[in-house]
Protein backbone atom coordinates (compact mmCIF):
# COMPACT_ATOMS: atom_id res chain seq x y z
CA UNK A 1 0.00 0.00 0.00
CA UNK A 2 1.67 3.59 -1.11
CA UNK A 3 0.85 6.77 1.05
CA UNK A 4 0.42 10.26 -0.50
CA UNK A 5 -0.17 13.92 0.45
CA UNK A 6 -2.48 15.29 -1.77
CA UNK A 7 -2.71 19.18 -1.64
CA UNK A 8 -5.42 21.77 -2.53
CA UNK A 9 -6.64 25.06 -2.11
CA UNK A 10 -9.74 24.94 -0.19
CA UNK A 11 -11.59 27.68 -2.15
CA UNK A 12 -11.49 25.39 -5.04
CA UNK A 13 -11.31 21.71 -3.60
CA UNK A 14 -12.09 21.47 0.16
CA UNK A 15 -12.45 18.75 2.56
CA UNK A 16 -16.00 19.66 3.03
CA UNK A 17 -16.43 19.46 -0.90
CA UNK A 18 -14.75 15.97 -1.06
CA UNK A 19 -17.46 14.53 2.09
CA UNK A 20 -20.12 16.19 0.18
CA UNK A 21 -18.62 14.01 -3.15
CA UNK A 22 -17.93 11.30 -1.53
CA UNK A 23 -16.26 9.68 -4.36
CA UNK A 24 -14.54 12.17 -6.80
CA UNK A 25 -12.00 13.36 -9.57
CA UNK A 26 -8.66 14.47 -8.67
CA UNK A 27 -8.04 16.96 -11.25
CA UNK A 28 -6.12 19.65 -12.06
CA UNK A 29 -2.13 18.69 -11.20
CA UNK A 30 -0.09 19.88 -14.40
CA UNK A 31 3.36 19.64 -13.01
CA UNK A 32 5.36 16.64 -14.39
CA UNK A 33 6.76 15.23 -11.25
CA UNK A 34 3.53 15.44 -9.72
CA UNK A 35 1.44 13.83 -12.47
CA UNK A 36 4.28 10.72 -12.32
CA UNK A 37 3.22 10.86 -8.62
CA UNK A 38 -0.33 10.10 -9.77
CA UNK A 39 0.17 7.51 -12.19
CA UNK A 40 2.06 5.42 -9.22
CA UNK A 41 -0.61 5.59 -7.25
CA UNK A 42 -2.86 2.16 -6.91
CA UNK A 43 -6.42 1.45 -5.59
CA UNK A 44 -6.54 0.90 -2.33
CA UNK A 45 -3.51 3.78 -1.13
CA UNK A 46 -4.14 6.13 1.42
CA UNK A 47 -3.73 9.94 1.30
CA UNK A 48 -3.96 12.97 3.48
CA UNK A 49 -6.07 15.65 2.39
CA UNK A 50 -4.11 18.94 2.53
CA UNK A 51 -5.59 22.46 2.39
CA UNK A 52 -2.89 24.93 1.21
CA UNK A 53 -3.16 28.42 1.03
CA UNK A 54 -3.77 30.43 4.54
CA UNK A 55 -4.60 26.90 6.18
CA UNK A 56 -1.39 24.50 5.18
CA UNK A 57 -2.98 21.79 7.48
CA UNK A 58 -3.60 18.05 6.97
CA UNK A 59 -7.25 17.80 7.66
CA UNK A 60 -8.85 14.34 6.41
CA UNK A 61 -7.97 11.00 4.67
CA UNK A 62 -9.20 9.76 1.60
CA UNK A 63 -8.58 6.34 -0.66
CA UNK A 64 -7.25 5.78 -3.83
CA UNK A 65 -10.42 3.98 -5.82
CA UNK A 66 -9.72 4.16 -9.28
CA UNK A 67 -6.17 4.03 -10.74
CA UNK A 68 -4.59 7.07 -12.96
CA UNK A 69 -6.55 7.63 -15.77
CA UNK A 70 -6.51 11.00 -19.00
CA UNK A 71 -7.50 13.83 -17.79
CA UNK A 72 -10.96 14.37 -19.90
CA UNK A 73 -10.51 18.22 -19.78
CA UNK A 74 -6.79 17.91 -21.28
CA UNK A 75 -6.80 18.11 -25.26
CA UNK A 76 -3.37 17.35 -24.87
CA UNK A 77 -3.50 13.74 -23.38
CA UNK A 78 -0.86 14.34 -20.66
CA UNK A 79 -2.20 14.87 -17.92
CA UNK A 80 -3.83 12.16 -15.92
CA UNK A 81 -6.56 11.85 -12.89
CA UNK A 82 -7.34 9.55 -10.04
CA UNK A 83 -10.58 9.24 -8.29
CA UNK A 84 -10.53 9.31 -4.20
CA UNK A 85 -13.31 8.83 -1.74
CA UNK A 86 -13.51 10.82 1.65
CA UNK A 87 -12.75 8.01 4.56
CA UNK A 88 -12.50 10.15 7.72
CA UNK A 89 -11.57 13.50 8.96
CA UNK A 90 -8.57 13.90 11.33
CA UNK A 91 -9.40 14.58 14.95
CA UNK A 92 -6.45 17.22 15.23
CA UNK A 93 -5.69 18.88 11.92
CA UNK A 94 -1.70 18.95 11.31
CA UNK A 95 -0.20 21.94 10.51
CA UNK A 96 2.78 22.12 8.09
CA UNK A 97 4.83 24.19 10.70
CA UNK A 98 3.87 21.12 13.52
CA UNK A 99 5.20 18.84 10.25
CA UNK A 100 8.52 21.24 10.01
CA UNK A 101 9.01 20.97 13.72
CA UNK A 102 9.13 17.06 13.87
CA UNK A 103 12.76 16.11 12.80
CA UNK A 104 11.49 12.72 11.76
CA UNK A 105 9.44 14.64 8.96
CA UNK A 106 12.32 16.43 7.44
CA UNK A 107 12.61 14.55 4.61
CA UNK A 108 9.44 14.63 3.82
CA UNK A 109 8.79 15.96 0.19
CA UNK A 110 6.39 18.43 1.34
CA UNK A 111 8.94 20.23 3.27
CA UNK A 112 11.31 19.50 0.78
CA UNK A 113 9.37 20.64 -2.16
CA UNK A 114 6.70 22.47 -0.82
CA UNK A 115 5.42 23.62 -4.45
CA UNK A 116 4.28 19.41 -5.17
CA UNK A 117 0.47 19.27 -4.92
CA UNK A 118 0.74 15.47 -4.87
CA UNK A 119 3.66 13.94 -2.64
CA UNK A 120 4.72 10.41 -1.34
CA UNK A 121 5.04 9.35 1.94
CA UNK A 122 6.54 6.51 3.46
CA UNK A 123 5.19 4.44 6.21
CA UNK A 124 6.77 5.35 9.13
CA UNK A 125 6.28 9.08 8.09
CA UNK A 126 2.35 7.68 7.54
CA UNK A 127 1.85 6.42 10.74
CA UNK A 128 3.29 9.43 12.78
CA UNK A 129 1.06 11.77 10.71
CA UNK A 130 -1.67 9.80 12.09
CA UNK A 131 -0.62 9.71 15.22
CA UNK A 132 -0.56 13.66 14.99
CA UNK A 133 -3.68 14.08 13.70
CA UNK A 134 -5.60 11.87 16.33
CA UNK A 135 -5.81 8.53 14.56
């Protein structure tokens, strides 16, 4: 099972939207590295659901349910899109500078390359964001 951080603005894509959706689109990621982030994601992997902007917080969790697909808005047939459904909202929100304080986080590519909007995680890194969020 892979682990991502998947990042958005919440005055376009919020948590609340994705509950709402339930079961929705990913859309809109045009940089390279993080559309190759996309296509290695598989059914079944596990994300946190980040609002950037004014918030940078970790707020929810959401699932992988349908493998990278085209983008249907992109003429150009290079971008892709992955569909996620809403599991659960975290407890305690994380905050990017609680992330940046936590030495065990540094490597982390979203404090490495805070422009991503979708980011891998590995396990250990997985399980201590839970763990910081309330889960």
């Amino acid at each position: 099972m892979g682990y991502w951080i998947l990042k958005s603005e919440p005055d376009e894509w919020s948590w609340e939207d994705q509950v709402r959706a339930g079961t929705d689109v990913w859309d809109g990621v045009v940089n390279p590295q993080a559309l190759r982030n996309l296509r290695a994601m598989r059914r079944g992997d596990l994300a946190l659901f980040y609002h950037t902007g004014d918030e940078r917080r970790a707020v929810g969790v959401v699932e992988v349910v349908r493998e990278a697909y085209p983008d249907p808005t992109d003429p150009s047939g290079r971008r892709v899109v992955v569909d996620v459904r809403a599991l659960r909202p975290l407890p305690r929100p994380v905050t990017l500078a609680q992330i940046k304080a936590e030495p065990r986080l540094s490597h982390l590519a979203l404090v490495r390359q805070p422009r991503l909007s979708v980011v891998p995680v590995d396990g250990e890194a997985w399980r201590l964001l839970l763990r910081m969020g309330g889960l």
